[in-house]
C-alpha atoms as a PDB file:
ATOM      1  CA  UNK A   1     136.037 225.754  91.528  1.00  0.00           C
ATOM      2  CA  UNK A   2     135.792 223.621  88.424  1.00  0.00           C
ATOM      3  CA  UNK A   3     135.505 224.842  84.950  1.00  0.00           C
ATOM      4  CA  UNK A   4     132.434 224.309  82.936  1.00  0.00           C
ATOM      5  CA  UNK A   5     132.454 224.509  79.287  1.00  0.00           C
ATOM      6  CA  UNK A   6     129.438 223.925  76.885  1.00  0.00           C
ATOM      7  CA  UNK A   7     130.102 222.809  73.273  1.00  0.00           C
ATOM      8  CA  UNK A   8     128.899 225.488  70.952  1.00  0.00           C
ATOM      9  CA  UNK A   9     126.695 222.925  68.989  1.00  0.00           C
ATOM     10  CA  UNK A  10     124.568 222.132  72.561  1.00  0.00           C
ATOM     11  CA  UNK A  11     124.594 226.101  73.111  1.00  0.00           C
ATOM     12  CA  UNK A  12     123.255 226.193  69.883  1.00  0.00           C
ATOM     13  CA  UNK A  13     120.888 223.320  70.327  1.00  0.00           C
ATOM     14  CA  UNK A  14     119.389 224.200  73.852  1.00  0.00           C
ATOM     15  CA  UNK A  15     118.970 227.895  72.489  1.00  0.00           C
ATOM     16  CA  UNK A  16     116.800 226.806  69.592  1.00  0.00           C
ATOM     17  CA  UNK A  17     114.841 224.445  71.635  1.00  0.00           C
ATOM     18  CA  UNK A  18     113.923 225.953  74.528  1.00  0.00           C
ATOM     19  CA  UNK A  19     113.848 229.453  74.237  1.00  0.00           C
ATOM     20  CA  UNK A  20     113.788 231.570  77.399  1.00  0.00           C
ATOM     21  CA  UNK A  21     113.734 228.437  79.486  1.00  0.00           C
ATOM     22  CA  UNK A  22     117.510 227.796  78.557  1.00  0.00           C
ATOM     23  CA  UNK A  23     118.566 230.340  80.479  1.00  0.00           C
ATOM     24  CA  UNK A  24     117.131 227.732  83.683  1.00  0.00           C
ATOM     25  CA  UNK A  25     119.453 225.276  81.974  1.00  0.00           C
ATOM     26  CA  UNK A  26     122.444 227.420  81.615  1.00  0.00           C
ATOM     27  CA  UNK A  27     122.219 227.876  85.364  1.00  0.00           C
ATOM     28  CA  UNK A  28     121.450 224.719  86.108  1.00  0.00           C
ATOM     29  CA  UNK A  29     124.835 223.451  84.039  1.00  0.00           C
ATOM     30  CA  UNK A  30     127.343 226.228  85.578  1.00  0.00           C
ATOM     31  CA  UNK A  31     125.898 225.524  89.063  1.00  0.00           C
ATOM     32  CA  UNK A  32     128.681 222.727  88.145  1.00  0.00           C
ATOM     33  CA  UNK A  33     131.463 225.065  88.900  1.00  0.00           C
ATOM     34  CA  UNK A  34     130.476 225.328  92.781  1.00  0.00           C
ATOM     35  CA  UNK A  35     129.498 221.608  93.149  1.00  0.00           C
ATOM     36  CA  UNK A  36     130.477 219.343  90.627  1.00  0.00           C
ATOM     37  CA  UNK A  37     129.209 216.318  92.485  1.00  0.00           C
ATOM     38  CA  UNK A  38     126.046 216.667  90.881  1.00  0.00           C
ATOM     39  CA  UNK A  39     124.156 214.843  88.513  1.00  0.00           C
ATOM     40  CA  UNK A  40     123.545 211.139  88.335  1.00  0.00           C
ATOM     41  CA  UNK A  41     126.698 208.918  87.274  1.00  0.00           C
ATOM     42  CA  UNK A  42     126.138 207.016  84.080  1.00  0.00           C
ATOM     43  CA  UNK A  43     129.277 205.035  83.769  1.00  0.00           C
ATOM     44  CA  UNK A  44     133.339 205.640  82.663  1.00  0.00           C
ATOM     45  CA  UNK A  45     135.578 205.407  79.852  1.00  0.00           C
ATOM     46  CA  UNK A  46     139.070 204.873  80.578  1.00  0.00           C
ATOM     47  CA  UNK A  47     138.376 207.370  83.799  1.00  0.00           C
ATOM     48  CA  UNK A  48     136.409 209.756  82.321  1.00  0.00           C
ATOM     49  CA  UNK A  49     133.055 209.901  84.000  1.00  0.00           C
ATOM     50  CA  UNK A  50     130.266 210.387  82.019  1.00  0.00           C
ATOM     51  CA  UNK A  51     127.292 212.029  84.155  1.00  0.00           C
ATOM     52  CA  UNK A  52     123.521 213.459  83.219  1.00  0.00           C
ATOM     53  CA  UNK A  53     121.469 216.436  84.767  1.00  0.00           C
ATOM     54  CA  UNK A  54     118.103 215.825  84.140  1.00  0.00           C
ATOM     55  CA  UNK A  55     115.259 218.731  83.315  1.00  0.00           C
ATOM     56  CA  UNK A  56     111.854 218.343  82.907  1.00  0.00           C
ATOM     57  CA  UNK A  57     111.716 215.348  80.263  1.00  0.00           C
ATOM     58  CA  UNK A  58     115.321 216.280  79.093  1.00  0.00           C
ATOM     59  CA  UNK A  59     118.884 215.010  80.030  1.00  0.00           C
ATOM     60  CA  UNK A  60     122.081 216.379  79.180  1.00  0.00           C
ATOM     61  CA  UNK A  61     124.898 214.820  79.350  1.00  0.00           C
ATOM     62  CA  UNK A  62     128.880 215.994  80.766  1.00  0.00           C
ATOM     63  CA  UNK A  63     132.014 214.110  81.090  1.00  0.00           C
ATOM     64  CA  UNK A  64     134.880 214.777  83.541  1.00  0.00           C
ATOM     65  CA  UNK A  65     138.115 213.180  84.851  1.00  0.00           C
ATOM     66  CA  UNK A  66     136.747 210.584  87.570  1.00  0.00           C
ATOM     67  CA  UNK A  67     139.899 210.249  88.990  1.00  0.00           C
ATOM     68  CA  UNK A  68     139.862 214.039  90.190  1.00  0.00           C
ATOM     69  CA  UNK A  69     136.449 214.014  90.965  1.00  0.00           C
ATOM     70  CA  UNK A  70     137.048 211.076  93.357  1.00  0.00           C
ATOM     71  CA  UNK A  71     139.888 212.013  95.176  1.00  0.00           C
ATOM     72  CA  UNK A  72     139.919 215.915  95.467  1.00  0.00           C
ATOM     73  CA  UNK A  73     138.678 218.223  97.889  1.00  0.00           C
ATOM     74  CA  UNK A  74     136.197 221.073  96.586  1.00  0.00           C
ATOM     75  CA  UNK A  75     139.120 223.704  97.380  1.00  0.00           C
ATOM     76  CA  UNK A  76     141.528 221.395  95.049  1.00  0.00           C
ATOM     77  CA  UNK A  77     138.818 221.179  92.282  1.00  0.00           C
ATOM     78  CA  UNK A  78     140.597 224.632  89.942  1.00  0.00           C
ATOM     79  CA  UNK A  79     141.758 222.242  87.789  1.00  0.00           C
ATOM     80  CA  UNK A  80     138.815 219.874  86.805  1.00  0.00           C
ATOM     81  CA  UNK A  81     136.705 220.389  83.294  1.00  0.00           C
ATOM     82  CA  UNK A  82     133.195 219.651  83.134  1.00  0.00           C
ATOM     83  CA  UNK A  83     132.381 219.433  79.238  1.00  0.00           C
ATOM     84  CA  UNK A  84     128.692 219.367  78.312  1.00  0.00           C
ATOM     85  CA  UNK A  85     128.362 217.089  75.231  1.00  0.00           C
ATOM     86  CA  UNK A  86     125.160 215.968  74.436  1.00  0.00           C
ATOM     87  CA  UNK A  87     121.239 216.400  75.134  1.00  0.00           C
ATOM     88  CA  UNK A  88     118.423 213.373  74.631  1.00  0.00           C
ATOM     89  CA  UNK A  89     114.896 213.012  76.099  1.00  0.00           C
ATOM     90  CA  UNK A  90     114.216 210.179  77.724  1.00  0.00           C
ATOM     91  CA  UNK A  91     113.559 207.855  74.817  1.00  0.00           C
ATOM     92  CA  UNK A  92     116.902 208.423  73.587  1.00  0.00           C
ATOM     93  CA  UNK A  93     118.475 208.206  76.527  1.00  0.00           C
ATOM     94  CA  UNK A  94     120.643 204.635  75.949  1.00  0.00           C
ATOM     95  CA  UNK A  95     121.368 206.202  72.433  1.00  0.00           C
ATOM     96  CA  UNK A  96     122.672 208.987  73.178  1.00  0.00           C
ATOM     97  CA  UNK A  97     124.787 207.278  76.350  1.00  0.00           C
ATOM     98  CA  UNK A  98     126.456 204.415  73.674  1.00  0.00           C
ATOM     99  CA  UNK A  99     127.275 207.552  71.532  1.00  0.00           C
ATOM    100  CA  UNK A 100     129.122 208.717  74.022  1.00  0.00           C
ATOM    101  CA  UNK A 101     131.074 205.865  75.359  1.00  0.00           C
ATOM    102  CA  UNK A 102     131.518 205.194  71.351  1.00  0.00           C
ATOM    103  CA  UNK A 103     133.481 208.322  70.620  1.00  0.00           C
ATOM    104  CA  UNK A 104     135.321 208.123  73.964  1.00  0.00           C
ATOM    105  CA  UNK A 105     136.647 204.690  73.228  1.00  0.00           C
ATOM    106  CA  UNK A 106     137.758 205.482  69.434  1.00  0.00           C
ATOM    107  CA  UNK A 107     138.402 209.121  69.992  1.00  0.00           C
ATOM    108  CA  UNK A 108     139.111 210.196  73.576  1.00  0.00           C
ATOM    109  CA  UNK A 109     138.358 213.747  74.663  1.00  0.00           C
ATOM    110  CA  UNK A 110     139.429 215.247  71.312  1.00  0.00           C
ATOM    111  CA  UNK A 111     135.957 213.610  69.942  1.00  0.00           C
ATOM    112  CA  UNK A 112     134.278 216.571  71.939  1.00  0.00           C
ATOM    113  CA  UNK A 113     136.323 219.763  70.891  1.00  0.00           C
ATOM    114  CA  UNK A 114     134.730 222.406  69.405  1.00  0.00           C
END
């Protein structure tokens, strides 16, 4: 089972946005854990994936080790982090994607800690 972790500014941001509907999106984003061959591929950074769920209108966005992804079985999978990172709707959609690719190429995974 992979891990799932949620930066505290998204918690933060989902919260004050949606309400009692987050809780659906919470769900949604630790459903991860059990099969983290979801959500659509967007593209990769120097093997880190970087992959959307979509609801309603909204998108958020998660990055994980490719490489892992790719070549290990689901029972293998202990080790893999899934790190939520960012949220757009769909007109900020290519935005929010160069962001990410942006702080991956100049930053690497430390761009995303808490």
């Amino acid at each position: 089972m992979a891990q799932v972790i949620i930066l505290e500014i998204l918690k933060d941001e989902i919260l004050k946005k949606f309400k009692e509907e987050s809780k659906i999106i919470f769900k949604q984003m630790y459903s991860l854990a059990e099969n983290p061959q979801k959500g659509k591929p967007l593209g990769n950074v120097g093997g880190i994936v970087i992959k959307e769920l979509k609801y309603k209108r909204f998108r958020f966005y998660f990055i994980t080790d490719g490489y892992k992804l790719k070549i290990m079985d689901k029972s293998k999978l202990v080790d893999l982090l899934i790190r939520f990172v960012r949220m757009s709707d769909k007109k900020y959609q290519q935005q929010t994607i160069n962001e990410i690719r942006k702080i991956l190429l100049s930053l690497g995974l430390e761009g995303f800690d808490d």
